[in-house]
Every structure is written in C-alpha cells, then in structure tokens.
N, C-alpha and C. Protein backbone atom coordinates (compact mmCIF):
# COMPACT_ATOMS: atom_id res chain seq x y z
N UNK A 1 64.90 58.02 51.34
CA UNK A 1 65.30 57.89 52.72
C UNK A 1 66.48 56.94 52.88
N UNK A 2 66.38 55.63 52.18
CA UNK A 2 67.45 54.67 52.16
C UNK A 2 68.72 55.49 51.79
N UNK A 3 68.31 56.02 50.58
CA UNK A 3 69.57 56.39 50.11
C UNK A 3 70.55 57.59 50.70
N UNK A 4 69.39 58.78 51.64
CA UNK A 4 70.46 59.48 52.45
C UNK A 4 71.05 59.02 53.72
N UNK A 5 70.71 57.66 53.92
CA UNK A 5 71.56 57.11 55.54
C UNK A 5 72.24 56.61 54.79
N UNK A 6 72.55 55.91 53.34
CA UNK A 6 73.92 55.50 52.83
C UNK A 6 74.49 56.45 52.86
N UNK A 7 74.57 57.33 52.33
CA UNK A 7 75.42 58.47 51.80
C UNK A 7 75.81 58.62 53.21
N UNK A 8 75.00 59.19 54.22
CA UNK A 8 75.30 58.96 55.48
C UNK A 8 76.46 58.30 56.21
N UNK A 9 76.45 57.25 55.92
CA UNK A 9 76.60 55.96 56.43
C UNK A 9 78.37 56.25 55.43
N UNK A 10 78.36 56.55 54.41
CA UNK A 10 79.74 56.61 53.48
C UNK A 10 80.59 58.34 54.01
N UNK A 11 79.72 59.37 54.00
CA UNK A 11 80.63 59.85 55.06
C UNK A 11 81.29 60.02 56.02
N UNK A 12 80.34 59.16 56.89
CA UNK A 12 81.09 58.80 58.21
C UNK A 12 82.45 58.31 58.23
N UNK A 13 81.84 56.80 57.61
CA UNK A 13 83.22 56.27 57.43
C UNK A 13 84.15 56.32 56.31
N UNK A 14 83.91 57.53 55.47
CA UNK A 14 85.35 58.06 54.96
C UNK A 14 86.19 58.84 56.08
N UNK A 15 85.64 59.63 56.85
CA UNK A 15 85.97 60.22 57.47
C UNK A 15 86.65 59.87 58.86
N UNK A 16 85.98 58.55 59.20
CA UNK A 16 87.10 58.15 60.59
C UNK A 16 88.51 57.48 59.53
N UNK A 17 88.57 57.00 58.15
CA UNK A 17 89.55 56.86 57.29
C UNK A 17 90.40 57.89 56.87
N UNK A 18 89.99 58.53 56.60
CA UNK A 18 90.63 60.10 56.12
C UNK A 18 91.69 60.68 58.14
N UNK A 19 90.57 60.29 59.27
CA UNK A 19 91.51 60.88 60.31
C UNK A 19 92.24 59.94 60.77
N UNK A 20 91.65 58.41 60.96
CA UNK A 20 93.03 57.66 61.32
C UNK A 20 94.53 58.27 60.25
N UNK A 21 94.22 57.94 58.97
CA UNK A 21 95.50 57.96 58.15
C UNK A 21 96.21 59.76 58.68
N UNK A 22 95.52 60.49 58.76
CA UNK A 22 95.96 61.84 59.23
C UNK A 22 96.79 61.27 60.87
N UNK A 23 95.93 61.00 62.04
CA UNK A 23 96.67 60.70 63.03
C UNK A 23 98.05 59.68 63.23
N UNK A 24 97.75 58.86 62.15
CA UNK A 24 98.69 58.09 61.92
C UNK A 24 99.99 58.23 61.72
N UNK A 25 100.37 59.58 60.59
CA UNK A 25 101.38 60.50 60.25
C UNK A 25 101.80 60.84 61.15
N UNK A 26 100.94 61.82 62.27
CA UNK A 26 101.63 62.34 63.32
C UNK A 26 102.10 61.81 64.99
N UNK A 27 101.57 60.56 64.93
CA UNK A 27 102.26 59.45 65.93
C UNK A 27 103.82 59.16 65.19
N UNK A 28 104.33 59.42 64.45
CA UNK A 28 105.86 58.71 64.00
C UNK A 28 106.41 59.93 64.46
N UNK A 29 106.10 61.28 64.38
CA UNK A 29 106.78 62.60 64.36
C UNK A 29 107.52 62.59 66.07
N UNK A 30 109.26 63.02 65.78
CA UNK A 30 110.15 63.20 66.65
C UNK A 30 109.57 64.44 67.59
N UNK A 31 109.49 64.93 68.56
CA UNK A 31 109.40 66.24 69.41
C UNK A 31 110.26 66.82 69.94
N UNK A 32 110.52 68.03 69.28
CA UNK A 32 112.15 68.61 69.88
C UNK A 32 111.71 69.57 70.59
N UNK A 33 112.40 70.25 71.35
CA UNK A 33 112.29 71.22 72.28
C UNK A 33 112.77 72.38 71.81
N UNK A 34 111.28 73.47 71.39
CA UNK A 34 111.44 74.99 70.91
C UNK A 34 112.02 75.45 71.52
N UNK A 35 111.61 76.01 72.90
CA UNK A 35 112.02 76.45 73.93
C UNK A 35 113.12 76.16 75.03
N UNK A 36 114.46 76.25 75.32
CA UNK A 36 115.43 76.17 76.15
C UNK A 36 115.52 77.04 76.94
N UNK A 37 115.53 76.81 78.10
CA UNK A 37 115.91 77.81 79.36
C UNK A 37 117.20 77.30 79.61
N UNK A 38 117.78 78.52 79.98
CA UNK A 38 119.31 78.29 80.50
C UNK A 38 119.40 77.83 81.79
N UNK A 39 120.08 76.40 82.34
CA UNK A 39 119.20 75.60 83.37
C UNK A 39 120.56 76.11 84.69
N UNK A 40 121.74 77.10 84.45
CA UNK A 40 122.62 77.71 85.20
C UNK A 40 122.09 78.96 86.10
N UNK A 41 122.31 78.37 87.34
CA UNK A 41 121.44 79.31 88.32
C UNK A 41 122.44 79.85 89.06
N UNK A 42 122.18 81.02 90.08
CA UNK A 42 123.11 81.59 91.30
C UNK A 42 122.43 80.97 92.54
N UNK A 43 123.24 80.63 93.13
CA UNK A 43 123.06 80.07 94.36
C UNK A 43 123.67 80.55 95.51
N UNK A 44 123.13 80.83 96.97
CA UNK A 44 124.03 81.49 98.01
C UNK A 44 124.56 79.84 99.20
N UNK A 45 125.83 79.07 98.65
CA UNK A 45 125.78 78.22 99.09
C UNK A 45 126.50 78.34 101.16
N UNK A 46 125.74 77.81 101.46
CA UNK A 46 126.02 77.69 103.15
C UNK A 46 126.96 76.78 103.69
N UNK A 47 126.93 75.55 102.75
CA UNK A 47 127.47 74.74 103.52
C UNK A 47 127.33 73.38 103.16
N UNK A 48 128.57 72.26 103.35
CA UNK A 48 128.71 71.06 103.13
C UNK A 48 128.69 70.35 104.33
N UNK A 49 127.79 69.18 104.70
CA UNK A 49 127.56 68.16 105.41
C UNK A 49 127.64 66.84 105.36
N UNK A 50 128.12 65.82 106.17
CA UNK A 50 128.36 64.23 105.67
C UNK A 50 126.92 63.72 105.75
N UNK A 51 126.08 64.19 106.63
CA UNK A 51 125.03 63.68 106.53
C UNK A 51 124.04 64.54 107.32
N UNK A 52 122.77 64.13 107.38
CA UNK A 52 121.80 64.86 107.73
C UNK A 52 121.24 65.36 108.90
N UNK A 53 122.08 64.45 109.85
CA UNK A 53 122.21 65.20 111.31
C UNK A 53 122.86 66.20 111.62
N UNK A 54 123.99 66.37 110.87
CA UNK A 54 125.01 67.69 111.19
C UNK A 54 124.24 68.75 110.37
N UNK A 55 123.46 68.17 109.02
CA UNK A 55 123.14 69.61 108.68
C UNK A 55 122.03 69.87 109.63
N UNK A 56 120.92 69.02 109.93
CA UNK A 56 119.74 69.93 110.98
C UNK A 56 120.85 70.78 112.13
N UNK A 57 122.05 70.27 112.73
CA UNK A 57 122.50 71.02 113.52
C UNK A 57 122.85 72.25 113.35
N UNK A 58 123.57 72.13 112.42
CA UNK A 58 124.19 73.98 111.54
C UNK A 58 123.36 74.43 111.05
N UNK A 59 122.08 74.69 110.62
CA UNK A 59 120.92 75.48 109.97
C UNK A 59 119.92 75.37 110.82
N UNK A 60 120.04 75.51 112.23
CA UNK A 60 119.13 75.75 113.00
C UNK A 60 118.47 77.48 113.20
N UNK A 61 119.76 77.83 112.66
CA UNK A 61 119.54 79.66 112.27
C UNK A 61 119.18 79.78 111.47
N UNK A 62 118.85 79.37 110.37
CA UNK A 62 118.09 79.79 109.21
C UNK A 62 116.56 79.01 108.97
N UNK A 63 115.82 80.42 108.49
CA UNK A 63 114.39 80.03 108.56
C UNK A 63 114.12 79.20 107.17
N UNK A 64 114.70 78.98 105.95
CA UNK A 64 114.77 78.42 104.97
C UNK A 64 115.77 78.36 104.28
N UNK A 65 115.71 76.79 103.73
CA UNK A 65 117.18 76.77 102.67
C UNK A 65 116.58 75.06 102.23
N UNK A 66 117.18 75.20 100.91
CA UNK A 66 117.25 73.77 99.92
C UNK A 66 118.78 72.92 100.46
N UNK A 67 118.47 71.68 100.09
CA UNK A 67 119.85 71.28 99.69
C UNK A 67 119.89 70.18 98.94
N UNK A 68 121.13 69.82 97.96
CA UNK A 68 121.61 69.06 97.21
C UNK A 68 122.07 67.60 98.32
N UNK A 69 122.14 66.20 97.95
CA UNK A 69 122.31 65.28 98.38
C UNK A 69 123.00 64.64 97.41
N UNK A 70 124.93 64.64 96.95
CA UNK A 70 124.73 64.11 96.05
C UNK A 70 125.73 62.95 95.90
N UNK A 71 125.42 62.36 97.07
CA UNK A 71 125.46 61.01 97.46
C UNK A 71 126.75 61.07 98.68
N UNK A 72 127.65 61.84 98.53
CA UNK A 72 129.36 62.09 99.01
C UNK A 72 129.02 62.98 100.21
N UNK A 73 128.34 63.88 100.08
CA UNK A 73 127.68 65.39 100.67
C UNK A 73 126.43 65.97 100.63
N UNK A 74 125.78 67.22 101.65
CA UNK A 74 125.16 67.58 101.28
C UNK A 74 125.01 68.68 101.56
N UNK A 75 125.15 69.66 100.10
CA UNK A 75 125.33 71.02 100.00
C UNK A 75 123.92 71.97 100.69
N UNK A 76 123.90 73.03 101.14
CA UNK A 76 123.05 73.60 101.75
C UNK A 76 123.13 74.49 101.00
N UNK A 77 121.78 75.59 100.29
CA UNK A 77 122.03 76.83 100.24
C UNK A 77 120.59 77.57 100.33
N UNK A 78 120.74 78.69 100.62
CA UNK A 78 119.87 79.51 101.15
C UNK A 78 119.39 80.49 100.37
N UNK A 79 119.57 80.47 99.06
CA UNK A 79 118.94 81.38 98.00
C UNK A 79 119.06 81.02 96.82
N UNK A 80 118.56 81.33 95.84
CA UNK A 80 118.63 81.13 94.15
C UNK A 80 117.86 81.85 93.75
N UNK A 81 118.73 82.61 92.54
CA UNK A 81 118.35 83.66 91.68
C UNK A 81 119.00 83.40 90.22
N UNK A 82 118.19 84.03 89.47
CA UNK A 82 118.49 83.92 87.68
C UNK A 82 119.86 84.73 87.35
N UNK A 83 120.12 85.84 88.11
CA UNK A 83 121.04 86.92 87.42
C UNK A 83 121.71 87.06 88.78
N UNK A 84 123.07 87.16 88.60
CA UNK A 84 124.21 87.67 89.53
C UNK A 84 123.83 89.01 90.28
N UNK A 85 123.32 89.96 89.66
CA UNK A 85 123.18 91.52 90.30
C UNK A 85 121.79 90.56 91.71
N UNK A 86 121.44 89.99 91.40
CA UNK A 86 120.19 89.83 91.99
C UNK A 86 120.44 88.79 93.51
N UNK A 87 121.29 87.84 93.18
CA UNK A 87 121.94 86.90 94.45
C UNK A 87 123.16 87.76 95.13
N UNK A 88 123.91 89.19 94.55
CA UNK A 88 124.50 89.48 95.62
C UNK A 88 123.56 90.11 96.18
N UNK A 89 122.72 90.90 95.81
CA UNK A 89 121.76 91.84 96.55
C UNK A 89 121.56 90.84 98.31
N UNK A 90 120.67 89.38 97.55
CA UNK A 90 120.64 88.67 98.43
C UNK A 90 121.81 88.46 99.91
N UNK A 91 122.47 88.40 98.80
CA UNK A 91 124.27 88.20 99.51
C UNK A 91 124.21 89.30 100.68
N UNK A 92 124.25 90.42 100.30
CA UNK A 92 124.11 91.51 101.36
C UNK A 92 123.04 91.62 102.47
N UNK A 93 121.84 91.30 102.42
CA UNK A 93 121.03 91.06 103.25
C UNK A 93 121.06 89.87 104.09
N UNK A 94 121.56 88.68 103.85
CA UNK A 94 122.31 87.77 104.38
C UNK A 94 122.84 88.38 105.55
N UNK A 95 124.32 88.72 105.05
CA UNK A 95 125.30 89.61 105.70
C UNK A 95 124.73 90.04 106.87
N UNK A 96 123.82 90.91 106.48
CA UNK A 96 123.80 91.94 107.54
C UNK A 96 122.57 91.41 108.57
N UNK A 97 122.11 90.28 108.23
CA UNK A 97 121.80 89.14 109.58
C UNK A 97 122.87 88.24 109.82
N UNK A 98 123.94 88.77 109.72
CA UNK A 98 125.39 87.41 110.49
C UNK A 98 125.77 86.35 109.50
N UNK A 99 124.83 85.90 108.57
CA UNK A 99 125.15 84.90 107.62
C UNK A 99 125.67 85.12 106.55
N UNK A 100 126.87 84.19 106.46
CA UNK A 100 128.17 84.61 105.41
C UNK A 100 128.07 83.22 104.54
N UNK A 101 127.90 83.69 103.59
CA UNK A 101 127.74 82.83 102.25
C UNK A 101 128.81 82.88 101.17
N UNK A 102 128.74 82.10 100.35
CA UNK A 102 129.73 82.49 98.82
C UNK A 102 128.47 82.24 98.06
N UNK A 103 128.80 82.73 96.69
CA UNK A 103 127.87 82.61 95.54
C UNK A 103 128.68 81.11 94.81
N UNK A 104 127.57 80.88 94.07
CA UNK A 104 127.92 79.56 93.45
C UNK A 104 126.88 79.39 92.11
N UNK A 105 127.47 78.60 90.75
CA UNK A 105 126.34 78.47 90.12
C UNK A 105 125.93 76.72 90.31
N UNK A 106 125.26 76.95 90.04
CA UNK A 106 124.24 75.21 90.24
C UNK A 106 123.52 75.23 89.30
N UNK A 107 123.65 73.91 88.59
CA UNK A 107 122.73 73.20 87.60
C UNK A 107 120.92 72.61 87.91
N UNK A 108 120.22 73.28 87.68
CA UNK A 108 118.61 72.74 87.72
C UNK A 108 118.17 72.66 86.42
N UNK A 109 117.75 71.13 86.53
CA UNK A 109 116.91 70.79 84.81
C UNK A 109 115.91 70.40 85.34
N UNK A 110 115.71 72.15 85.21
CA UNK A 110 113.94 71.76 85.90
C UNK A 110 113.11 72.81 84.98
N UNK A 111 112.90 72.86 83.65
CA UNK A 111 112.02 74.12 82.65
C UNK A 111 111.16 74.66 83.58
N UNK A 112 110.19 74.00 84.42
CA UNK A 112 109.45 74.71 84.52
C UNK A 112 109.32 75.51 85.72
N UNK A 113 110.46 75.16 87.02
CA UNK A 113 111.40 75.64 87.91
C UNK A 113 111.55 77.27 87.74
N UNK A 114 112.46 77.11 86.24
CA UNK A 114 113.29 77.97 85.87
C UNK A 114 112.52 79.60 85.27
N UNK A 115 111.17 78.57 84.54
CA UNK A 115 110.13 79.58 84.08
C UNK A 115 109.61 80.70 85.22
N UNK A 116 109.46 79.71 86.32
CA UNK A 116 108.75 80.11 87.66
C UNK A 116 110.09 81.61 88.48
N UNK A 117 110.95 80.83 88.07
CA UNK A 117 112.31 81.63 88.77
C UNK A 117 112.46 83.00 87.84
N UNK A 118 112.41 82.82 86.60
CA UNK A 118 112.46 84.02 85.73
C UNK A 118 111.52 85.20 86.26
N UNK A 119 110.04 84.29 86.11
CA UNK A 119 108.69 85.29 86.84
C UNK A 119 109.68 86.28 88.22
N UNK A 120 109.72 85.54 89.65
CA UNK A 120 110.35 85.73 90.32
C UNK A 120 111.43 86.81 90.03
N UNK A 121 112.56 86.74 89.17
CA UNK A 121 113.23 87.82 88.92
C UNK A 121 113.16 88.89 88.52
N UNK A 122 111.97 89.73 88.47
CA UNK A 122 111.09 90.51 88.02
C UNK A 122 111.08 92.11 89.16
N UNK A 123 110.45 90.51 90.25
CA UNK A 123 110.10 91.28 91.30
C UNK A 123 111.77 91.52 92.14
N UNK A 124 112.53 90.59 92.12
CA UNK A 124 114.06 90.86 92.97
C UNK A 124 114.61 91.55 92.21
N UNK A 125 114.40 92.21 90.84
CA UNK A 125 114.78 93.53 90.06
C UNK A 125 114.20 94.49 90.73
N UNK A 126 112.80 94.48 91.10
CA UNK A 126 112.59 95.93 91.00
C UNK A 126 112.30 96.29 92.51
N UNK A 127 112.67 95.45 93.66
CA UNK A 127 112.91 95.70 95.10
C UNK A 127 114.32 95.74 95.52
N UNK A 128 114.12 96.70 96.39
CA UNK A 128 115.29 96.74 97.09
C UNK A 128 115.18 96.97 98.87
N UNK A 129 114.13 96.39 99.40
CA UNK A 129 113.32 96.36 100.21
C UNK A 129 114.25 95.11 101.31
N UNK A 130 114.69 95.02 102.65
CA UNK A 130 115.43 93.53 102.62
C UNK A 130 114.03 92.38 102.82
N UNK A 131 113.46 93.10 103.53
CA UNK A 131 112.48 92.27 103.98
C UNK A 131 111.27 91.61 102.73
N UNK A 132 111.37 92.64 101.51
CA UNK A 132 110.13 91.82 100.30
C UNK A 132 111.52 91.53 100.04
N UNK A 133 112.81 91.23 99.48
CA UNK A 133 113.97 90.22 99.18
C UNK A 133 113.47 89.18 100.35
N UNK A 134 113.43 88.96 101.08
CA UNK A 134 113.65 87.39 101.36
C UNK A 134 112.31 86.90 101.57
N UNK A 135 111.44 87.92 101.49
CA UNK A 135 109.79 86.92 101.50
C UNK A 135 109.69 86.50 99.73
N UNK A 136 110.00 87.13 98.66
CA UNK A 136 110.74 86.71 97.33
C UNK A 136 111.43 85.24 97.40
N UNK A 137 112.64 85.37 98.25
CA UNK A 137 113.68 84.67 97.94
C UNK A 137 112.96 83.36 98.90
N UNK A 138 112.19 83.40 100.08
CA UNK A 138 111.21 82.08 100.42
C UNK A 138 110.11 81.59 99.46
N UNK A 139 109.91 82.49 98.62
CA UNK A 139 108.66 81.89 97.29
C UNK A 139 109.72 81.36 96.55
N UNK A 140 110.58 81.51 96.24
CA UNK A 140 111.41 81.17 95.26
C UNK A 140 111.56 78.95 95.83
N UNK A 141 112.67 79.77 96.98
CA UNK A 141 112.70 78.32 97.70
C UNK A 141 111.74 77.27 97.43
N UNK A 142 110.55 77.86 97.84
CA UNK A 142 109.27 77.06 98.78
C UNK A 142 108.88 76.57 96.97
N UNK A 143 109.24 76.96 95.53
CA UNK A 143 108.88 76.15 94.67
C UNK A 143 109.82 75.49 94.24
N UNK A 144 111.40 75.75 94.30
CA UNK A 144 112.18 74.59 94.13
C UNK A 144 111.86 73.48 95.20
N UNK A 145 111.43 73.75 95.82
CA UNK A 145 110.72 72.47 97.02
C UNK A 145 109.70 71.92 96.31
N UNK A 146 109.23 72.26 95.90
CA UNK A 146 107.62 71.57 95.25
C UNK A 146 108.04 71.54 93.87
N UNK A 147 108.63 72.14 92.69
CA UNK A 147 108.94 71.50 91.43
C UNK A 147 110.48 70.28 91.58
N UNK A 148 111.23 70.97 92.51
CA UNK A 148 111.88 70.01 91.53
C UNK A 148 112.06 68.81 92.74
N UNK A 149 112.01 68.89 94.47
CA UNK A 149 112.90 68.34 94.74
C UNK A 149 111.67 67.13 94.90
N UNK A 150 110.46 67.24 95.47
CA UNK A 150 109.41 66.56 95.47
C UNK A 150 109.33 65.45 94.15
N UNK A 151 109.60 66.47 92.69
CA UNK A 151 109.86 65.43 91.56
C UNK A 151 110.89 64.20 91.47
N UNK A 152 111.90 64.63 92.01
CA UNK A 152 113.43 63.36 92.23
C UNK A 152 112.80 62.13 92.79
C-alpha cells in the first residue's frame, strides 16, 4: 500500500515537471498573424465637417451613416462595402433617393470588422433588391458601430 501512493506520489510530480518545462517553451514563442484581411474598404463618402454641430445639421436626411473624426474634420459616410461592383450598386440607390455621394477607399484595422463585412458581401452580391441593399448596408453600419468605433 505504502509503496503504490509513492509511486503515486512520483508520478504526479514528474508530471507537473515534465508540463511546467513543456509550458515554459511555449511562453517565449513570438505570435504572428496567419491570417491577413485586406483592411482597404469602399466607402460612399457624404461629407466633411469642422465639427459636430454642422454635421448633425447636414445628415438630418439620412437614416444612417458612420463617421471618421480625425482631429482637422469629420468625414461622414453612408455605406461600406468589400468590392467596388458592390458600393456603386449602393451608389445608385443612393441616387435615386436624391443623395449624391463619391466613392472613396478608407482604411479599417479592424480583422474582425472586416471578417463580418466579407460575410455581408455575400448577401450585397447576390441582391439586387434596393430596399434588402440598404437594410444590408444598415447591418453593415450598425457593426462598424459596435466593432470598431465603440473599440477607439
């Protein structure tokens, strides 16, 4: 009996020895990033403001839009999409509610934004609907609102 709680007693603690020295190795190890998303987006930009009263004034017509603050200005825009065919589409439905935009690309280093936006481009491929385009293009929004700008 003595002698199987030693033995006992010597596996154990080879074994929290054997995993420290294992965990040990892999606390020094660098972590690179497998995965890169291309962080260059299309954007339907609206508009530049000095500050935040003029923009609530000029986007009182639009039911949603992001904007950039980047310190000088603050850019407004009212859509973002992964692929060009997909933000003019936007572009045109715009239009043809009165709102005149330019396309623009914009930088988001946001992976998991971008992951979310890819999903999203799926569905603005395979509609051509105006009305599922901009209930799309408000999901889209409504998570650059919650990933990235909430994160800043």
């Amino acid at each position: 009996m003595k002698k199987n709680i030693i033995w006992v007693l010597i596996a154990i603690a080879s074994g929290i020895c054997l995993g420290l020295i294992t965990f040990n190795k892999y606390e020094d190890l660098e972590v690179q990033k497998v995965i890169s998303y291309n962080d260059n987006v299309y954007a339907l930009y609206y508009g530049s403001y000095k500050n935040f009263d003029d923009m609530r004034k000029k986007t009182n017509d639009i039911d949603r839009y992001v904007y950039i603050n980047d310190g000088e200005k603050i850019n407004v825009y009212i859509a973002l999409a992964g692929k060009e065919k997909n933000i003019k589409k936007l572009k045109v439905v715009y239009e043809e509610e009165g709102i005149y935009t330019k396309i623009e690309k914009v930088n988001i280093d946001n992976d998991e934004f971008i992951q979310n936006l890819n999903e999203y481009e799926k569905l603005l491929d395979a509609t051509e609907k105006n009305s599922s385009l901009i209930i799309i293009e408000n999901q889209i929004l409504s998570i650059y609102e919650k990933l990235v700008i909430q994160d800043e």
